[in-house]
Protein backbone atom coordinates (compact mmCIF):
# COMPACT_ATOMS: atom_id res chain seq x y z
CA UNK A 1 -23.07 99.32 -11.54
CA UNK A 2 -19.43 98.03 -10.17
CA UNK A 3 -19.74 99.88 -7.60
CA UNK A 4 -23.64 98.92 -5.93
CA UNK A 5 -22.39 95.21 -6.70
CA UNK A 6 -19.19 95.35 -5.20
CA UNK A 7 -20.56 97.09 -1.57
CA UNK A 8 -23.79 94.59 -1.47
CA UNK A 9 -21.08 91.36 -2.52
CA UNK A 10 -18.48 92.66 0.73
CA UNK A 11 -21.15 93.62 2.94
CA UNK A 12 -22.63 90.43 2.70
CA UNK A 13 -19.60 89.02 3.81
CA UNK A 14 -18.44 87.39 0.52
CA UNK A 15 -15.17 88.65 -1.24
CA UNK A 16 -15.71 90.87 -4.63
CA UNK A 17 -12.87 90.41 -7.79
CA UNK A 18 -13.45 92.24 -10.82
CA UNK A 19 -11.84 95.43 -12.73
CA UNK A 20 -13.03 99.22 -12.56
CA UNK A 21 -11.88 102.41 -13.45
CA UNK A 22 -10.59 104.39 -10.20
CA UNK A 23 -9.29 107.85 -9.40
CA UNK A 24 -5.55 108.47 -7.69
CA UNK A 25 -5.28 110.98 -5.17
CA UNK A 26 -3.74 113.27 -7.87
CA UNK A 27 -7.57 113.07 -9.59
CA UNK A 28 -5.98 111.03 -12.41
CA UNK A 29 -8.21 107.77 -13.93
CA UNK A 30 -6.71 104.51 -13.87
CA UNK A 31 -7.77 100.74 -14.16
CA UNK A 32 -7.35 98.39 -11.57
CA UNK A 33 -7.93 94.61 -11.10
CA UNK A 34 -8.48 93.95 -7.77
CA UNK A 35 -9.97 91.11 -5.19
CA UNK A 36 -11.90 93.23 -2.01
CA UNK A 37 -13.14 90.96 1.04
CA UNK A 38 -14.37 91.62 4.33
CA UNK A 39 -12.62 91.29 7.48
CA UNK A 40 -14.49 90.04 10.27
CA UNK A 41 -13.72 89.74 14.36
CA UNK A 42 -14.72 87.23 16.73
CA UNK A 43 -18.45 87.30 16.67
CA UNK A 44 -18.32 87.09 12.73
CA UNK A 45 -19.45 90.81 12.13
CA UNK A 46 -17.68 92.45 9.45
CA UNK A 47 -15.09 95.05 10.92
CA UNK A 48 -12.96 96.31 8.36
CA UNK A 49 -12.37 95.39 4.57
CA UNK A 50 -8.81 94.43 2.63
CA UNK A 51 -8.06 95.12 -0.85
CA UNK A 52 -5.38 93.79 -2.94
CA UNK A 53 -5.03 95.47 -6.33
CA UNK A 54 -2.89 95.85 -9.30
CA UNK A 55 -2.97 98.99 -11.94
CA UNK A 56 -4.00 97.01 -15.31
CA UNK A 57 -4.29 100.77 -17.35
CA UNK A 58 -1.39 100.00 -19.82
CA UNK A 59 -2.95 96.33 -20.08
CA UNK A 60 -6.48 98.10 -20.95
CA UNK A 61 -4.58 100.38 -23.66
CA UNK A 62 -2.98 97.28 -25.66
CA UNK A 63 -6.39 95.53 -25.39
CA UNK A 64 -8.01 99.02 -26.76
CA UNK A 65 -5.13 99.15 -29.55
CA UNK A 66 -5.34 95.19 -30.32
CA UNK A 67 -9.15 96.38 -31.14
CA UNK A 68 -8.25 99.27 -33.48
CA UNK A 69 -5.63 96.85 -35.40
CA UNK A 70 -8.50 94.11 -35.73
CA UNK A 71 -11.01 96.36 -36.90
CA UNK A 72 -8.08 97.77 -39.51
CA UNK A 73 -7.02 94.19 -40.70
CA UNK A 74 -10.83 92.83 -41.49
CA UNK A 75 -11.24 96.61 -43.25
CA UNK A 76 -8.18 95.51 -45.20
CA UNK A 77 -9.93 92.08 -46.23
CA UNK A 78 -13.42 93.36 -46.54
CA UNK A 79 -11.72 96.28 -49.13
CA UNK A 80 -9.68 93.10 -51.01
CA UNK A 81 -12.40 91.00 -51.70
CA UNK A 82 -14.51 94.14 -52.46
CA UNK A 83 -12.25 95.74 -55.41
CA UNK A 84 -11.95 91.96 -56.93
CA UNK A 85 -15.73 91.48 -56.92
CA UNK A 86 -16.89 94.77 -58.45
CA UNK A 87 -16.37 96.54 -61.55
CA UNK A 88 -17.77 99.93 -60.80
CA UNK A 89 -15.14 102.26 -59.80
CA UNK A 90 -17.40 104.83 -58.35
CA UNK A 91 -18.87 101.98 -56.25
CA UNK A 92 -15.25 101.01 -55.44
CA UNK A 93 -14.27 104.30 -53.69
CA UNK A 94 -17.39 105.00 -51.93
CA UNK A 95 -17.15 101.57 -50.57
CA UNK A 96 -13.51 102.29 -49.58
CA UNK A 97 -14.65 105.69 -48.08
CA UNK A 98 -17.05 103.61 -46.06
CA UNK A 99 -14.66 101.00 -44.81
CA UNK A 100 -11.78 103.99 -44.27
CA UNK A 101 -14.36 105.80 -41.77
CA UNK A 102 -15.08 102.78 -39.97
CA UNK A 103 -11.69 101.55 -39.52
CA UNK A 104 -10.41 105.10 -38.59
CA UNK A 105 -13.49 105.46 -36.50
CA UNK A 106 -14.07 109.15 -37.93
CA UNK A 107 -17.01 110.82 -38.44
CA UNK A 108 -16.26 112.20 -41.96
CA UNK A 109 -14.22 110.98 -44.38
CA UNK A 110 -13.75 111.99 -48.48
CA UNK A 111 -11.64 111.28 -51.47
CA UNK A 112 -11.43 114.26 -53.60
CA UNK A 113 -9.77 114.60 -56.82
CA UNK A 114 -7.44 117.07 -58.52
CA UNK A 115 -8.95 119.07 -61.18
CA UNK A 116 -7.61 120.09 -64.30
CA UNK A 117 -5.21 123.20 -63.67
CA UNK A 118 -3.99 122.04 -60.41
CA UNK A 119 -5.64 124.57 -58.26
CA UNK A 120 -8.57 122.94 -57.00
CA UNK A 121 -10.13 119.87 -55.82
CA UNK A 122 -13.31 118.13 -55.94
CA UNK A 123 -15.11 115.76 -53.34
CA UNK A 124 -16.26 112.73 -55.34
CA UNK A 125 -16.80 110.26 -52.60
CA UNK A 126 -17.91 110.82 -48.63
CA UNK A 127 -19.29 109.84 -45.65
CA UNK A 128 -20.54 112.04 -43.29
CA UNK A 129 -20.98 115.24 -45.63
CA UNK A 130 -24.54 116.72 -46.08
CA UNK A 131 -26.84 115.07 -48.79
CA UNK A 132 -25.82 116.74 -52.23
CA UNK A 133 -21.84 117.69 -51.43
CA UNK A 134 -20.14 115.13 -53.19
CA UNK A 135 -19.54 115.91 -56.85
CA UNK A 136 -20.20 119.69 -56.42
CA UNK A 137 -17.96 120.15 -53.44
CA UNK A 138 -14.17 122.04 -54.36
CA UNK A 139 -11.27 123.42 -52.25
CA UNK A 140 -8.53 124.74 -53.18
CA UNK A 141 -5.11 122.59 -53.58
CA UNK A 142 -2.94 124.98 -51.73
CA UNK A 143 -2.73 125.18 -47.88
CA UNK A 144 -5.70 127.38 -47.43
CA UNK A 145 -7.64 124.17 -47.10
CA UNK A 146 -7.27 121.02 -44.77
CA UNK A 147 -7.00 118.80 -47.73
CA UNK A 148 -4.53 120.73 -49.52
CA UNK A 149 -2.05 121.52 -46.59
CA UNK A 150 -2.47 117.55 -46.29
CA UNK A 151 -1.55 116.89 -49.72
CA UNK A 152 1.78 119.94 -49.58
């Protein structure tokens, strides 16, 4: 879409400023900010075109972090006022579950709990699990399981 209204904006003889994503030589992506006009002879007909640019990529990855850290901060005060107002603990940690997916931007997330014995644990909140996983679901505590190499 950058692209169509950049070439009809300098071909009209008008100068184009905006950002896009372009490729270096080496096929890496980067962002650029730029300003693009049209260079015109004598008669007025366009001729050639001048670009003056600057590589904004590290600029784009702050702004993409500064997103992330918002998103994580209202998570934080959504889950504060949230654990004041209710009373159900269940509620609670699905809730969290919820607002830790979102934040983390993951497509499953779960809070399992150690069962008597040690050796296993079972999923008691989720998001993203099949229907009917939660409360029946167990793994063992040791690392032969993702959540118990996490938790060694």
């Amino acid at each position: 879409m950058v692209n169509k209204n950049l070439w009809k904006t300098i071909k009209s003889g008008s100068v184009w400023k905006g950002e896009f994503c372009n490729k270096k030589k080496n096929g890496e992506f980067y962002w650029e900010k730029a300003s693009i006009a049209p260079v015109k002879n004598s008669k007025g007909e366009i001729v050639n075109f001048v670009k003056v640019s600057e590589d904004i990529s590290n600029l784009k990855k702050a702004e993409e972090m500064l997103r992330g850290r918002v998103i994580q901060q209202e998570t934080i005060a959504e889950l504060g006022r949230m654990i004041f107002s209710e009373n159900d603990l269940e509620k609670v940690i699905q809730l969290s579950v919820y607002a830790a997916a979102k934040a983390l931007g993951v497509e499953f997330c779960g809070v399992m709990k150690l069962l008597p014995g040690g050796k296993n644990l079972l999923l008691i909140a989720g998001v993203g699990w099949k229907e009917g996983c939660i409360g029946l679901t167990t793994v063992e505590s040791e690392c032969n399981s993702q959540a118990g190499y996490t938790l060694v």
